[in-house]
Protein backbone atom coordinates (compact mmCIF):
# COMPACT_ATOMS: atom_id res chain seq x y z
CA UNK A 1 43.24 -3.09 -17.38
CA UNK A 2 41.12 -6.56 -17.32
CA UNK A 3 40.86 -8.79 -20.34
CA UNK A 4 37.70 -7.78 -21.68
CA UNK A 5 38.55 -3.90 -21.30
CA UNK A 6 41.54 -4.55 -23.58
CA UNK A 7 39.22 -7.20 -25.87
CA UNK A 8 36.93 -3.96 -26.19
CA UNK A 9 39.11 -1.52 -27.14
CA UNK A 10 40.80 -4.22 -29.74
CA UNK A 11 37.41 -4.38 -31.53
CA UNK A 12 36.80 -1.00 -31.80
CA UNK A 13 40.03 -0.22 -32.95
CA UNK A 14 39.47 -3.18 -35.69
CA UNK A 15 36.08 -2.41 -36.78
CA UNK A 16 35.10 0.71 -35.61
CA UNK A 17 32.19 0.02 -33.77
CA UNK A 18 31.15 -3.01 -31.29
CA UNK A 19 28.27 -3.55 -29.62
CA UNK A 20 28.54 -4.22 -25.98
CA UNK A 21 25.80 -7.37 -26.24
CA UNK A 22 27.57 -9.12 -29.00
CA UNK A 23 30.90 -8.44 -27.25
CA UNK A 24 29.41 -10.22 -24.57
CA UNK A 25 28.35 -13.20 -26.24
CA UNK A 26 31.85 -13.81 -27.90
CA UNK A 27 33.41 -12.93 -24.72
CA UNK A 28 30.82 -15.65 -22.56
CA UNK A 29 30.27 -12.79 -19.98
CA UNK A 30 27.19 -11.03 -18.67
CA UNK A 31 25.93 -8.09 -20.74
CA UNK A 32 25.96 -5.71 -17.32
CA UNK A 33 30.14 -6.50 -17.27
CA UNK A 34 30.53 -4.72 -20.64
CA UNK A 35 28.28 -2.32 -19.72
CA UNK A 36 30.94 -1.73 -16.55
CA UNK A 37 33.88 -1.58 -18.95
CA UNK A 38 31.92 0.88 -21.21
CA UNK A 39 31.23 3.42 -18.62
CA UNK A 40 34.81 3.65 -17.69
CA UNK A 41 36.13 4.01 -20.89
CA UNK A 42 33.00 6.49 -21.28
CA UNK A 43 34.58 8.31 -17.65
CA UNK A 44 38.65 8.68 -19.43
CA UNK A 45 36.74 10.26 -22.54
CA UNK A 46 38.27 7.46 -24.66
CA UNK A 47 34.80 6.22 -26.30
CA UNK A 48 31.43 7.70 -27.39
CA UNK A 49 28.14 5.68 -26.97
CA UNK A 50 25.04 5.20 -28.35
CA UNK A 51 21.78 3.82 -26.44
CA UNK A 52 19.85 0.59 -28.70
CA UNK A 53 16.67 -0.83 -26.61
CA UNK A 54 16.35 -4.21 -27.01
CA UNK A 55 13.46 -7.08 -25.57
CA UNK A 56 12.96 -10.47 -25.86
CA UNK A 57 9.49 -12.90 -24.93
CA UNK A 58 10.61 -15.76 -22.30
CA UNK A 59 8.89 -18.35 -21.03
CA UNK A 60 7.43 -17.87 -17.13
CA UNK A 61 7.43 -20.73 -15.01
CA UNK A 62 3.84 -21.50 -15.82
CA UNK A 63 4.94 -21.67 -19.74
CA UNK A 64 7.57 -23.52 -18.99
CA UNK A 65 4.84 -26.33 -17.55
CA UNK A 66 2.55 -25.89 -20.12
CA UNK A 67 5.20 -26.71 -22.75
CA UNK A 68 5.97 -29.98 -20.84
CA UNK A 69 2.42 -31.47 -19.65
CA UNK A 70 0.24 -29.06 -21.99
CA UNK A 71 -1.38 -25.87 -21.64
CA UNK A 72 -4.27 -25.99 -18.93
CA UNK A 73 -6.91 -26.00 -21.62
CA UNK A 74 -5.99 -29.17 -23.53
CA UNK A 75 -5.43 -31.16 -20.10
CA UNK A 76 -8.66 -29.89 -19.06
CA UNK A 77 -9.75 -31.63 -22.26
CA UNK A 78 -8.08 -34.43 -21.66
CA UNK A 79 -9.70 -35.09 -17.95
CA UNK A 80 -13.30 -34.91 -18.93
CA UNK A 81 -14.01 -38.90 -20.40
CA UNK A 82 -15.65 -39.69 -23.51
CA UNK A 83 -18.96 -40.37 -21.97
CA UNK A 84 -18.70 -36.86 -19.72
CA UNK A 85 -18.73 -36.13 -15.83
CA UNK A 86 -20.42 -33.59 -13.42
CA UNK A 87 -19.50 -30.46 -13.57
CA UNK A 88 -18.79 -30.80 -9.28
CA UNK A 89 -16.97 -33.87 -9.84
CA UNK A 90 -14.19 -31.60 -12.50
CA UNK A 91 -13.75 -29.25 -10.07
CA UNK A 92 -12.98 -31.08 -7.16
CA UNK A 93 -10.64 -33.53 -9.00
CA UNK A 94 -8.76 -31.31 -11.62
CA UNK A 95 -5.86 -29.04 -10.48
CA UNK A 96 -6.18 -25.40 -9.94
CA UNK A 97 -5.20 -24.23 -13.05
CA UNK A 98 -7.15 -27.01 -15.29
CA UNK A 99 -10.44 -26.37 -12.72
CA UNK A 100 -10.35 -22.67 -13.26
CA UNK A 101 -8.57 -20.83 -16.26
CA UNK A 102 -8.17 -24.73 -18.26
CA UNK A 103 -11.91 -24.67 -18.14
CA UNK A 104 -13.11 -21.76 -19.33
CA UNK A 105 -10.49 -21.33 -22.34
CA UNK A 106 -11.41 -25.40 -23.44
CA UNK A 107 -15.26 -24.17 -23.39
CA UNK A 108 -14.19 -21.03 -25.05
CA UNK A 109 -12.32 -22.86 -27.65
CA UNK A 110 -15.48 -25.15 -27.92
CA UNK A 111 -13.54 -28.18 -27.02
CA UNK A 112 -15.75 -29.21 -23.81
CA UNK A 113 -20.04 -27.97 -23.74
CA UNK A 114 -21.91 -27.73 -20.27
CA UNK A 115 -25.35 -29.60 -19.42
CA UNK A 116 -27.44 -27.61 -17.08
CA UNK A 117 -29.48 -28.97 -15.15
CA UNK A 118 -30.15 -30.13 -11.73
CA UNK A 119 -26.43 -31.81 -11.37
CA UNK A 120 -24.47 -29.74 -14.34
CA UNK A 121 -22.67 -31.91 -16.37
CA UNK A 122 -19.57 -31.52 -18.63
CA UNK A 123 -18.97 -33.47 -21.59
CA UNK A 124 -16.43 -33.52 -25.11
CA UNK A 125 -17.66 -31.24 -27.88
CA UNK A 126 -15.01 -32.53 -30.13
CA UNK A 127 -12.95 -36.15 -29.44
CA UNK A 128 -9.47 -35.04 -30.94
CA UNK A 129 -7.59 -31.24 -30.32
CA UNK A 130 -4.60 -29.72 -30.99
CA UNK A 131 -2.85 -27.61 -28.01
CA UNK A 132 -1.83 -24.34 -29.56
CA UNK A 133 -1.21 -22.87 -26.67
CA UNK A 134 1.66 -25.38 -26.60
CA UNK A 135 2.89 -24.76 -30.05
CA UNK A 136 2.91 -21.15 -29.67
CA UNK A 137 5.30 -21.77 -26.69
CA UNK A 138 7.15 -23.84 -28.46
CA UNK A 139 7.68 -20.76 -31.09
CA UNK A 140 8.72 -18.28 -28.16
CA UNK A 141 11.11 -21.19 -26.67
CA UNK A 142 12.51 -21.49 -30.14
CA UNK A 143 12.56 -17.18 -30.40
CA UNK A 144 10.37 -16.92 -33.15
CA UNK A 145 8.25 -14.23 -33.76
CA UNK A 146 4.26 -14.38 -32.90
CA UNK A 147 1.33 -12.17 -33.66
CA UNK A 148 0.97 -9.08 -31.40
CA UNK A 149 -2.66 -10.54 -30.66
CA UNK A 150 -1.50 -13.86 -29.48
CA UNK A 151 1.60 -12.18 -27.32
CA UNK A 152 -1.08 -10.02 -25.57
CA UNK A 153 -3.46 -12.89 -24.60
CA UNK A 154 -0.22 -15.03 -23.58
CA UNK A 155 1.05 -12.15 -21.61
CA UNK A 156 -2.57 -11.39 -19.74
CA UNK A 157 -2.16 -15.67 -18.93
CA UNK A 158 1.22 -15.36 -17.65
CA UNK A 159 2.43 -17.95 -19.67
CA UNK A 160 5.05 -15.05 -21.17
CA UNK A 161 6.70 -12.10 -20.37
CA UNK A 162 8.68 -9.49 -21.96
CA UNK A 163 12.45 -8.98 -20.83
CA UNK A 164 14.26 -5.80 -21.80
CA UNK A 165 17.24 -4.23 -21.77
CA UNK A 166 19.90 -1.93 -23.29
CA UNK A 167 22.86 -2.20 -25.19
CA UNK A 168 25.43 0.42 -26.72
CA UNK A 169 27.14 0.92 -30.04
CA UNK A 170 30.78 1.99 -29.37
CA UNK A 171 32.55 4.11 -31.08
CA UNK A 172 36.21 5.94 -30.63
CA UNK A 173 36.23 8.87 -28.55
CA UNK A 174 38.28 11.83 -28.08
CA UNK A 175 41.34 10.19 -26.17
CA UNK A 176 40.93 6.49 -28.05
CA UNK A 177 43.97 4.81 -26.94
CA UNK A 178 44.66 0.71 -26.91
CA UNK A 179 45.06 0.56 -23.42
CA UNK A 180 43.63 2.91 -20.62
CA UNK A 181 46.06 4.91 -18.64
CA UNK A 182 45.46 5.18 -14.91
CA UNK A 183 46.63 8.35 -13.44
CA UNK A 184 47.32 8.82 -10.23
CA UNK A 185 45.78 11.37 -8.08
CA UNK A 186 48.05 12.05 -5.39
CA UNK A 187 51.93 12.87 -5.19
CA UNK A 188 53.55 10.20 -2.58
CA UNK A 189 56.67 9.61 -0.51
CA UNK A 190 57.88 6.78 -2.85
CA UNK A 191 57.80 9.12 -6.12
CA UNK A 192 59.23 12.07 -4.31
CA UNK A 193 62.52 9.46 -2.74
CA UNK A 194 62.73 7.79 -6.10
CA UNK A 195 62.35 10.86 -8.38
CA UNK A 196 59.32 9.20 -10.68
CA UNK A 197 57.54 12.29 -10.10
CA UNK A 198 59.33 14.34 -12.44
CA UNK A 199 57.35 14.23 -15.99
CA UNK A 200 54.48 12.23 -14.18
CA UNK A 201 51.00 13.15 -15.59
CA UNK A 202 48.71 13.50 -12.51
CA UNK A 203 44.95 13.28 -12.39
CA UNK A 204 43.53 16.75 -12.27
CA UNK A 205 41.90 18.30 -9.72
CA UNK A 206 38.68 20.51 -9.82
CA UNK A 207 40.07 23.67 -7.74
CA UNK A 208 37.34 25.93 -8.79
CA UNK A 209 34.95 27.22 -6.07
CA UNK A 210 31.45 26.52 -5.57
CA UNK A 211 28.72 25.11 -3.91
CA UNK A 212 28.77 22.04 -4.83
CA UNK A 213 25.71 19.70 -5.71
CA UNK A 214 22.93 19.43 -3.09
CA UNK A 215 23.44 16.80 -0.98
CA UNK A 216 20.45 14.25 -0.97
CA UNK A 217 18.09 14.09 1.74
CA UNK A 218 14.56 13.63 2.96
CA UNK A 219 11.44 15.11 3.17
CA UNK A 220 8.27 15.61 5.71
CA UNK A 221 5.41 14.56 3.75
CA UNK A 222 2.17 17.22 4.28
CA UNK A 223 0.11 14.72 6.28
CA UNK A 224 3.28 14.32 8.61
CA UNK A 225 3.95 18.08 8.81
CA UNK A 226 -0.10 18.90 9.90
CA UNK A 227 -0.03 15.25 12.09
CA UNK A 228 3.19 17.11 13.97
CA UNK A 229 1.15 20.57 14.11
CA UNK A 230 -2.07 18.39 15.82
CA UNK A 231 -0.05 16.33 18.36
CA UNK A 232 1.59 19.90 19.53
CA UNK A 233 -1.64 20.89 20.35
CA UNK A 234 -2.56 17.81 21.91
CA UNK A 235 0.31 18.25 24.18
CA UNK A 236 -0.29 22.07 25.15
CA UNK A 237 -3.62 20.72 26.36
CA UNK A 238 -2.64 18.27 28.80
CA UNK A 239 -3.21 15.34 26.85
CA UNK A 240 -1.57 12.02 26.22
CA UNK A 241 -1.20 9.84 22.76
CA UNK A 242 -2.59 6.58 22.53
CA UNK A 243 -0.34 3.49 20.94
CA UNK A 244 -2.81 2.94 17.45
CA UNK A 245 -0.16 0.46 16.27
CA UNK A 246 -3.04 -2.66 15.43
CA UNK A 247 -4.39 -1.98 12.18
CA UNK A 248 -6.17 -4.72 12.42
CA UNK A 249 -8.79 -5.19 15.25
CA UNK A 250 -11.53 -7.67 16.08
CA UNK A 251 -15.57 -6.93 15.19
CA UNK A 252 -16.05 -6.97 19.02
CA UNK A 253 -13.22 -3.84 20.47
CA UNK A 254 -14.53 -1.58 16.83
CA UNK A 255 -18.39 -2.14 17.01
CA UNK A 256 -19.40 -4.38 20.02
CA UNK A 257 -17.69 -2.81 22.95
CA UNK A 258 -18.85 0.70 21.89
CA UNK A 259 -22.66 -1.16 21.33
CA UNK A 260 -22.80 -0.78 17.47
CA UNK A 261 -25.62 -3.42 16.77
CA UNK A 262 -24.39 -6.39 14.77
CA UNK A 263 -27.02 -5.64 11.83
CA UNK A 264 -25.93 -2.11 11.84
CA UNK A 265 -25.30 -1.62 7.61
CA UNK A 266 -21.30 -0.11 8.51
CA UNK A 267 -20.73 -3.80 9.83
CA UNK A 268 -21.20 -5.01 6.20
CA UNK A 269 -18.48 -6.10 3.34
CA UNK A 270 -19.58 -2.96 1.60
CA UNK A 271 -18.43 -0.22 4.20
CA UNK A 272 -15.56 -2.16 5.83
CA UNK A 273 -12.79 -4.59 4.86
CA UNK A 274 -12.93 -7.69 6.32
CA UNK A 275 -9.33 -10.01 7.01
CA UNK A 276 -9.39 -13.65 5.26
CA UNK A 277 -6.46 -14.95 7.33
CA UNK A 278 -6.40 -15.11 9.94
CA UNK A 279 -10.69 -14.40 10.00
CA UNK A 280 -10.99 -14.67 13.26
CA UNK A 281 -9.63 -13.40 16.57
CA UNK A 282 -10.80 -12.12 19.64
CA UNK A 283 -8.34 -11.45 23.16
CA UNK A 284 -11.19 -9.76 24.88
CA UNK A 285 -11.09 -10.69 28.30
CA UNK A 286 -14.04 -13.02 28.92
CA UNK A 287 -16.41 -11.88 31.20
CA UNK A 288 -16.02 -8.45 29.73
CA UNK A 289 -17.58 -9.63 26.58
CA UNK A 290 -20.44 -11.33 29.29
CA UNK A 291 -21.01 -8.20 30.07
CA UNK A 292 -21.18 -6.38 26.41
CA UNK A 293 -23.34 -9.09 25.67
CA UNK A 294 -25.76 -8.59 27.68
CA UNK A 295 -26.13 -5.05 27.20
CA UNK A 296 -26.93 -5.90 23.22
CA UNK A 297 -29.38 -8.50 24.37
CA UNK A 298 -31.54 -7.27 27.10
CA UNK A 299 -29.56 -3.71 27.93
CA UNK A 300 -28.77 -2.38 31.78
CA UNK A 301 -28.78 0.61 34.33
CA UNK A 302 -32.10 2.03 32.44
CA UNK A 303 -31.28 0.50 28.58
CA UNK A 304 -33.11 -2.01 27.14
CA UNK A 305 -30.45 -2.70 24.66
CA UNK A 306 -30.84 -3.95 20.91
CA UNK A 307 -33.37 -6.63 21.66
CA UNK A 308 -31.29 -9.39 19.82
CA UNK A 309 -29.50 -12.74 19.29
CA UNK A 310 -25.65 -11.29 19.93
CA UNK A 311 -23.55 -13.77 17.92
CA UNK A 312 -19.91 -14.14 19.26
CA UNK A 313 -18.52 -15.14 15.55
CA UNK A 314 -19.82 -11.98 14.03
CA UNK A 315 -17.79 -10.24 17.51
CA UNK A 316 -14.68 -12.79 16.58
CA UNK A 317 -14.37 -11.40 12.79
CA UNK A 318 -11.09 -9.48 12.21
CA UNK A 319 -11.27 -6.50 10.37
CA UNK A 320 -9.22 -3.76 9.22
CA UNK A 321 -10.24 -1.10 11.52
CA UNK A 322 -12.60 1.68 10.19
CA UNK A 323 -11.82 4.01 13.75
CA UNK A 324 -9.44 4.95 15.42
CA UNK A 325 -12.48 4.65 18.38
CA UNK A 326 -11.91 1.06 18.74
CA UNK A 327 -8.07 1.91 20.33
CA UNK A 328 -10.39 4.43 23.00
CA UNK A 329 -12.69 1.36 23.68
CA UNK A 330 -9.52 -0.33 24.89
CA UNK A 331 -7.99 2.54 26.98
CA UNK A 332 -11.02 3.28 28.86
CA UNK A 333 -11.46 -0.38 29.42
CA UNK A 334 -7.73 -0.63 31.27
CA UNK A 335 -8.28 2.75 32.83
CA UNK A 336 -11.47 0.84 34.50
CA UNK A 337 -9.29 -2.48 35.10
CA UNK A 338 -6.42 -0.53 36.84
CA UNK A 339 -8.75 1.88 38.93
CA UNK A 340 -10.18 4.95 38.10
CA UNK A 341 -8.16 8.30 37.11
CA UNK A 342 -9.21 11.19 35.32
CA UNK A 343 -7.80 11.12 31.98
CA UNK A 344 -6.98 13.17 28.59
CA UNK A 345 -6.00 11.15 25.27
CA UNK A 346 -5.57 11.70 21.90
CA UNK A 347 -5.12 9.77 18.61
CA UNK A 348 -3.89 10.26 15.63
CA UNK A 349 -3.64 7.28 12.50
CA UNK A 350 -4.76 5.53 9.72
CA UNK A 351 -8.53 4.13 9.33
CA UNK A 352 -9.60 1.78 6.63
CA UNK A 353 -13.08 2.21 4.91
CA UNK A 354 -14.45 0.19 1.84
CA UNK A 355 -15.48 3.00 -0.09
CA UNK A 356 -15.50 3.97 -3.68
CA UNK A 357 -12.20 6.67 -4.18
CA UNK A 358 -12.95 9.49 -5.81
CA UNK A 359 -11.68 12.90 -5.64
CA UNK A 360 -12.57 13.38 -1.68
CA UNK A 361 -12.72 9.87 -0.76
CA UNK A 362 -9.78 7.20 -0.68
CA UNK A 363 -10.45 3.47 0.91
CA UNK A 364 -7.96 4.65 3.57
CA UNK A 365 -7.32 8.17 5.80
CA UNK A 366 -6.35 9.08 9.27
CA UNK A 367 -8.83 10.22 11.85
CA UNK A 368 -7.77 12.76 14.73
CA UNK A 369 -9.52 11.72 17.79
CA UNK A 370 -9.36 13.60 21.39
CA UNK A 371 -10.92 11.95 24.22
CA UNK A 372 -11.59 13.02 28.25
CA UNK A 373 -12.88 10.88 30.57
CA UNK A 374 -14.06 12.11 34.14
CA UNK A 375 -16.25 12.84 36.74
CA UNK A 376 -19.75 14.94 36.46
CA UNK A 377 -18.51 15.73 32.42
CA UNK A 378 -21.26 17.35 30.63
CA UNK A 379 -22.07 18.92 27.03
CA UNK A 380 -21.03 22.22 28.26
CA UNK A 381 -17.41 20.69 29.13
CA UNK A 382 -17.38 19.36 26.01
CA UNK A 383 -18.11 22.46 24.06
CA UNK A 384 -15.91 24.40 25.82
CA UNK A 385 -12.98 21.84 25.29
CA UNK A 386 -14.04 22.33 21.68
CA UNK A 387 -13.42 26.11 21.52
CA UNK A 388 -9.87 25.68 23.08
CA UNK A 389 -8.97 23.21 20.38
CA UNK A 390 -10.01 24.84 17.35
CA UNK A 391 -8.90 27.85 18.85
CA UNK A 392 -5.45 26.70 18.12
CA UNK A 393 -5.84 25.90 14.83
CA UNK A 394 -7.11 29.26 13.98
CA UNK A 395 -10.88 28.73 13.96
CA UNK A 396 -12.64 30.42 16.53
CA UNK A 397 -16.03 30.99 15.53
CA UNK A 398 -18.08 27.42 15.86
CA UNK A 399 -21.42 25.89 15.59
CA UNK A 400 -22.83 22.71 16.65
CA UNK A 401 -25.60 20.99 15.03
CA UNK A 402 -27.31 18.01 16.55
CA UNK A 403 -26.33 14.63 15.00
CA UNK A 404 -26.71 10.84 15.58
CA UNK A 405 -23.91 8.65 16.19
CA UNK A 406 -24.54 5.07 17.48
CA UNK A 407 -22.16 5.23 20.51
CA UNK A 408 -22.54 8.95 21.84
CA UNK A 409 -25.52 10.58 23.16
CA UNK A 410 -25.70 13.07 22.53
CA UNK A 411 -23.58 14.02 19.47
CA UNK A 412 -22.96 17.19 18.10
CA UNK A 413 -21.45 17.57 14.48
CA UNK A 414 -18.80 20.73 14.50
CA UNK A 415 -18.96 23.52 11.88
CA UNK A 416 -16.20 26.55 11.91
CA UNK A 417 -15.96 29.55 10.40
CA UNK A 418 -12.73 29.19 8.32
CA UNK A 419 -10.51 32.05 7.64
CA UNK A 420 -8.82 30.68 4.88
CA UNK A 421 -11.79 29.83 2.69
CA UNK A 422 -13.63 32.47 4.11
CA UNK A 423 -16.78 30.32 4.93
CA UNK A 424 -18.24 28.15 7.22
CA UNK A 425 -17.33 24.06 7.07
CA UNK A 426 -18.09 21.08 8.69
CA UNK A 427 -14.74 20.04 10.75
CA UNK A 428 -15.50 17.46 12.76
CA UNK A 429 -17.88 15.52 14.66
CA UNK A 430 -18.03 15.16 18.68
CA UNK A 431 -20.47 13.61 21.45
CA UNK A 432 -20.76 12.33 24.77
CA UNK A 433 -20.02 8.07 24.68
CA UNK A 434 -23.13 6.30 25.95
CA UNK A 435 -23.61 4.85 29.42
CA UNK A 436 -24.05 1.72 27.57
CA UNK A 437 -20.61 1.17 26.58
CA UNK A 438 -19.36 2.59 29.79
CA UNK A 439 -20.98 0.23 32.23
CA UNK A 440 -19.72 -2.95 30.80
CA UNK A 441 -16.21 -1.31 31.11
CA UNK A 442 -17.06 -0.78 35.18
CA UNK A 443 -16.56 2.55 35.09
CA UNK A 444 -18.39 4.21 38.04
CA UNK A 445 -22.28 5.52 37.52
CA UNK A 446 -20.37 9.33 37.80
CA UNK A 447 -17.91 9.19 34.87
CA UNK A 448 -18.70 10.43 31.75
CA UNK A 449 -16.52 10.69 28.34
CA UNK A 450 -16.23 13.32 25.94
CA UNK A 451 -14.85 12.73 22.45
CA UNK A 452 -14.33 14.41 19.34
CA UNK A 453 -12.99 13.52 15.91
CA UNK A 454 -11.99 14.78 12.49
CA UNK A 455 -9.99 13.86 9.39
CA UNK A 456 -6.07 14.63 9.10
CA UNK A 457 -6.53 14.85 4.89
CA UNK A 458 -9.56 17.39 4.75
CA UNK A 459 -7.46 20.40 6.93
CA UNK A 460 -4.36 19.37 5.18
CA UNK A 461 -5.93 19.77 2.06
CA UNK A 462 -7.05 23.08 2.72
CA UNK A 463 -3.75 24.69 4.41
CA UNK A 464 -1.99 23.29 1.14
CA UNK A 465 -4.52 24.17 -1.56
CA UNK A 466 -5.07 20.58 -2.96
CA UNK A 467 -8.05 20.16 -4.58
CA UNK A 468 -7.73 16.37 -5.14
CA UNK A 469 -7.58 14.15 -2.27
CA UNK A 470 -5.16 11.67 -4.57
CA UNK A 471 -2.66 14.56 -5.00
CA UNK A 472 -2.15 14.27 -1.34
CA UNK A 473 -1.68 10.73 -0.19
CA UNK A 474 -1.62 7.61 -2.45
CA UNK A 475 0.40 6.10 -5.39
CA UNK A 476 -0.62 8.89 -7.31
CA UNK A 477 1.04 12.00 -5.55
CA UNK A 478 3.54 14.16 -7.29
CA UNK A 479 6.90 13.62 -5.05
CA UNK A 480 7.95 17.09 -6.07
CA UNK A 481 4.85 18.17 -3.83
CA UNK A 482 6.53 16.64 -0.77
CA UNK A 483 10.28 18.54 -1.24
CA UNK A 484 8.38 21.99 -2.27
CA UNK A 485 5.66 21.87 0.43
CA UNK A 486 6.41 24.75 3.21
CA UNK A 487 6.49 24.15 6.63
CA UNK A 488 3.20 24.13 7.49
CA UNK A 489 1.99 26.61 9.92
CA UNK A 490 -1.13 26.42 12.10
């Protein structure tokens, strides 16, 4: 038994009660050591417990500062001069803090006023000010009490935060005892040579059957169980995955190479997430972005192209990637580089689009993408490639409706008939890529690619009966969801 085990149960038995924080502070330990002691005392039945929440306001770092060169408000005060400066002239010269959050809380405190004009100008509203900011700090240092209004605000600054913890009210238990016997659990050679075992009290042992408690383990998400069910189908077809590892692709392998025009309105910071470091990256091989170049300037084999300026920085912008597509740009590309072979592919992974999330949209989702390239393809290949897929997932009645998509030509959006809902939906949209992204690749004149794509959350959804699209994937999904979901069965 350590020292502050038997300085525990010497309390109690003195007073009654002790609490395990103020035990603690006597003691000069941390409050998580009597906390230790408690639950074994709690495990030999020889105390009872009772839970107290406590908290405390501390400083952060940035509190800690203010209380030492003043709060960012009063030394924004401080660096504007009695006869005023220009508003561009603050902000390049004051720190971060002073330029930015210091400013607006001395203007609204009404300690600086702002000049418009031509060159905006700041200048003193009042000569003299008292910081407090820094006083209330001072008061939270000191662990006084402050208004629930002011803690808020100071909270919402960062200047404070709120620590909290538990501690426990002891009291004697059933076996109270002075000092905690240890019992041993097993009957050895040296008690049964020296005789010690007769009159030993042994630690008992839980013969009774049963089945025990369920052992933890883990748990195929939805998304991962339908993913599995789509790459098996995939594979029965002849078809290989694609690596979809780079979340993060250039402007010129997800729009350029498949000749998305660079005013096109999905190229724009409201439909797609663009990276701010690094911003720009491109390891397109040269004379292959010549080549996609010129067919957005002045077009080839029977285009005309776009008919524009092509800017390389707008191709050079990183972005998150809003297709899986852009990871087909590159595999036809090498299938061109390392000479020609018919070829089957597949996709499956995680998209980005800037979007507003509602209950069937989220900013992120996986697309399913199949691709064939090869020789003399045509729409009829494609269609029937279409029936043999959804065939498999238990849709076998399908229409096609014509549609416009700005790399395939032409494209074909994909309604079934579904059993399970008993109606017809749109699944997924298809097409035949153009010869304008093929060419630049150097793909021969008689190759053709057929492609087709649809979400991984909308059939998932629907073989799961989940309404909401955030129920499924996202910080908000139920975990119980993921251990009671079935198999899933296509």
């Amino acid at each position: 038994m350590d020292d502050v085990e038997r300085d525990v149960l010497a309390a109690i038995a003195a007073s009654g009660t002790v609490n395990t924080g103020t035990i603690a502070a006597r003691l000069g330990v941390d409050r998580e050591v009597t906390v230790g002691v408690m639950k074994r005392l709690l495990a030999a039945d020889m105390i009872a417990s009772t839970p107290i929440d406590r908290s405390m306001l501390t400083l952060t770092d940035e509190g800690a500062r203010a209380i030492e060169i003043g709060s960012p408000e009063a030394r924004a005060h401080a660096a504007v001069p009695s006869e005023g400066m220009e508003l561009a002239t603050f902000k390049s010269t004051s720190e971060r803090d002073v330029a930015d959050v210091g400013f607006k809380q001395a203007m609204q405190c009404k300690w600086l006023t702002m000049v418009k004009g031509e060159r905006p100008r700041i200048e003193r509203a009042v000569e003299t000010i008292v910081d407090e900011t820094r006083e209330t700090l001072r008061k939270v240092q000191r662990g006084e009490m402050i208004e629930q209004k002011t803690t808020e605000a100071l909270k919402k600054r960062k200047l404070i935060k709120e620590e909290k913890w538990k501690e426990y009210e002891l009291t004697k238990g059933a076996e109270f005892a002075l000092e905690r016997k240890v019992l041993p659990a097993d009957l050895t050679k040296e008690m049964m040579n020296e005789g010690s075992w007769k009159g030993q009290e042994f630690k008992a042992y839980n013969l009774v059957p049963g089945a025990g408690a369920q052992p933890a383990s883990g748990h195929v998400h939805p998304l991962l169980k339908v993913r599995q069910a789509f790459r098996e189908i995939f594979f029965s077809l002849g078809f290989s995955e694609m690596p979809t590892n780079n979340f993060v692709e250039s402007g010129f392998w997800n729009f350029d190479t498949l000749i998305q025009p660079q005013q096109h309105p999905a190229r724009d910071a409201h439909d797609t997430f663009f990276m701010k470091t690094p911003a720009k990256m491109n390891f397109a091989p040269e004379d292959y972005v010549d080549r996609v170049r010129t067919m957005h300037e002045i077009g080839g084999g029977g285009s005309i192209g776009h008919q524009y300026a092509w800017k390389r920085a707008e191709a050079d912008k990183n972005i998150l990637r809003t297709h899986t597509t852009a990871v087909s740009a590159r595999m036809l590309y090498d299938i061109a580089q390392t000479g020609f072979k018919p070829a089957r592919l597949f996709s499956i992974d995680r998209v980005f689009r800037n979007e507003a999330v509602d209950r069937t949209h989220l900013a992120e989702f996986h697309q399913v993408e199949g691709v064939i390239c090869d020789k003399n393809l045509t729409l009829g290949d494609l269609i029937g490639v279409l029936y043999q897929f959804f065939e498999r997932l238990g849709m076998t009645q399908l229409r096609f409706k014509p549609a416009f998509n700005p790399y395939t030509e032409p494209s074909m959006e994909i309604f079934a008939f579904h059993p399970m809902l008993d109606k017809w939906v749109e699944v997924g949209n298809s097409g035949m890529f153009r010869p304008e992204m093929l060419e630049p690749m150097g793909l021969p004149e008689d190759v053709n690619v057929i492609a087709w794509g649809l979400s991984l959350e909308r059939p998932t959804m629907i073989m799961y009966g989940i309404d909401n699209i955030r129920d499924l994937f996202g910080s908000k999904m139920m975990i119980s969801s993921v251990k009671n979901n079935p198999i899933c069965t296509i």
